[in-house]
Protein backbone atom coordinates (compact mmCIF):
# COMPACT_ATOMS: atom_id res chain seq x y z
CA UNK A 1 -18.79 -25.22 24.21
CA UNK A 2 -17.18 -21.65 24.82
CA UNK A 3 -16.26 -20.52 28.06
CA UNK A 4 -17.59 -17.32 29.92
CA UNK A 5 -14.61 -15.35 29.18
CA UNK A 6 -15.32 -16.42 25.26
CA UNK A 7 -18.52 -15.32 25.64
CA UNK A 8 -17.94 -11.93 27.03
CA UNK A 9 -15.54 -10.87 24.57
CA UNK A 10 -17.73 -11.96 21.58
CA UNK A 11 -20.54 -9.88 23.09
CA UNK A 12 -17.69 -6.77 23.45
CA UNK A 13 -17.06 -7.36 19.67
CA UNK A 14 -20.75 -7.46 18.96
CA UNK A 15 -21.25 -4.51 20.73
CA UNK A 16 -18.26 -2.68 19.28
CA UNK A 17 -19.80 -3.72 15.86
CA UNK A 18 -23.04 -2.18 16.48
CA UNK A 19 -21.88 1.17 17.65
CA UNK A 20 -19.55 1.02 14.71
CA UNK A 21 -22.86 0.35 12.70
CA UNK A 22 -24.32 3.17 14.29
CA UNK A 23 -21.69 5.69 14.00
CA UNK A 24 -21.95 5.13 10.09
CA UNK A 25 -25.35 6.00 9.66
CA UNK A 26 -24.94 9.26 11.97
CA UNK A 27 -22.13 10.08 10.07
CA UNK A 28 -23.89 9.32 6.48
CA UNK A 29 -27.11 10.93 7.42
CA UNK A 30 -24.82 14.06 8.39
CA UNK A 31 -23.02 13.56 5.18
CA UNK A 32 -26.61 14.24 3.29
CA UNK A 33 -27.68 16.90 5.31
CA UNK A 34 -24.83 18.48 4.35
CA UNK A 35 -24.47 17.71 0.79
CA UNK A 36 -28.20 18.78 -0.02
CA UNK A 37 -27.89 21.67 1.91
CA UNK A 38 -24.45 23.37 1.53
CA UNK A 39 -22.65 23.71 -1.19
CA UNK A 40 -18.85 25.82 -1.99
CA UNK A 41 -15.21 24.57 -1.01
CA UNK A 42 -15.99 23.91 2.19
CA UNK A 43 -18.83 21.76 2.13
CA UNK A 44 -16.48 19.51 -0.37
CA UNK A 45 -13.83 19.50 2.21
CA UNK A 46 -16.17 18.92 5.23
CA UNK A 47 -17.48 16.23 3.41
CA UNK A 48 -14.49 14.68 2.67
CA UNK A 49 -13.58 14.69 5.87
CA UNK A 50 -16.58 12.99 7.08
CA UNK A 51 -15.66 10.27 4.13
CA UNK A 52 -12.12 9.64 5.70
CA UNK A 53 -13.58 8.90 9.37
CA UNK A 54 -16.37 6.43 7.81
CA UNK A 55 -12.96 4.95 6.01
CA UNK A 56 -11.38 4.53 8.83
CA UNK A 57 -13.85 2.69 10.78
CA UNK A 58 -14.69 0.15 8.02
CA UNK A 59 -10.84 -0.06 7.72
CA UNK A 60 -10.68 -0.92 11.01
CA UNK A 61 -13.46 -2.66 12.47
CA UNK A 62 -15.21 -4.13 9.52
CA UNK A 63 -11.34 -5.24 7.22
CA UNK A 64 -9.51 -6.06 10.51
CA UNK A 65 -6.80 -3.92 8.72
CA UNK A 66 -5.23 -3.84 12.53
CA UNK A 67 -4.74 -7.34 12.57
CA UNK A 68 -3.22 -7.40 9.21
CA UNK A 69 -0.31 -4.60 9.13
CA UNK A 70 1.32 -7.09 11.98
CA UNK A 71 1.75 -8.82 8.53
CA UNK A 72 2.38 -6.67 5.93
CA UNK A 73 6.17 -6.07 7.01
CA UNK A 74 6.98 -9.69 6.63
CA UNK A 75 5.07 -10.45 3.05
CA UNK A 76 6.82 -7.48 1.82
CA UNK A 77 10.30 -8.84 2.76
CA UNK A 78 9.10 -12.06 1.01
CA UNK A 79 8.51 -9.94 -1.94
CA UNK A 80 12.10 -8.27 -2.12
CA UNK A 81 13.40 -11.62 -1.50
CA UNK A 82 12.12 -13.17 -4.26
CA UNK A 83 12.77 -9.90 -6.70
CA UNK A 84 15.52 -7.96 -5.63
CA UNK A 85 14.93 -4.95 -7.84
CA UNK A 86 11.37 -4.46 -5.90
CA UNK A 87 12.52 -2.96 -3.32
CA UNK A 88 14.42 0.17 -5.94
């Protein structure tokens, strides 16, 4: 059985999750607008902007990259251990 405190931050990360959700389709229904109606170089780069931020919040929220890069330090020294010429 999970406590209250459990509870509450599973319905934070629920909640997060949703506006994430949200925020996506905002940002991809932009992203058509935009592609049908505008074209040159700077449709292409506003576009491409609007493809980094949706990165980013997959990235984050969606491949808990956050979590990860605590760990990403310490498999790379594992790496250099093992094969010294890796790390030239």
């Amino acid at each position: 059985m999970t406590t209250g405190i459990d509870q509450k931050s599973r319905r934070s990360g629920f909640r997060r999750g949703n506006v994430v959700i949200v925020a996506l389709g905002v940002l991809t229904a932009i992203e058509f607008v935009l592609a049908v109606s505008w074209s040159g170089n700077g449709a292409a780069a506003v576009l491409f902007a609007l493809a980094l931020v949706k990165a980013a919040l997959i990235i984050n929220y969606f491949m808990h990259f956050k979590q990860l890069w605590a760990h990403i330090a310490t498999v790379w020294q594992e790496i250099v251990d093992i094969d010294p010429e890796a790390a030239e």
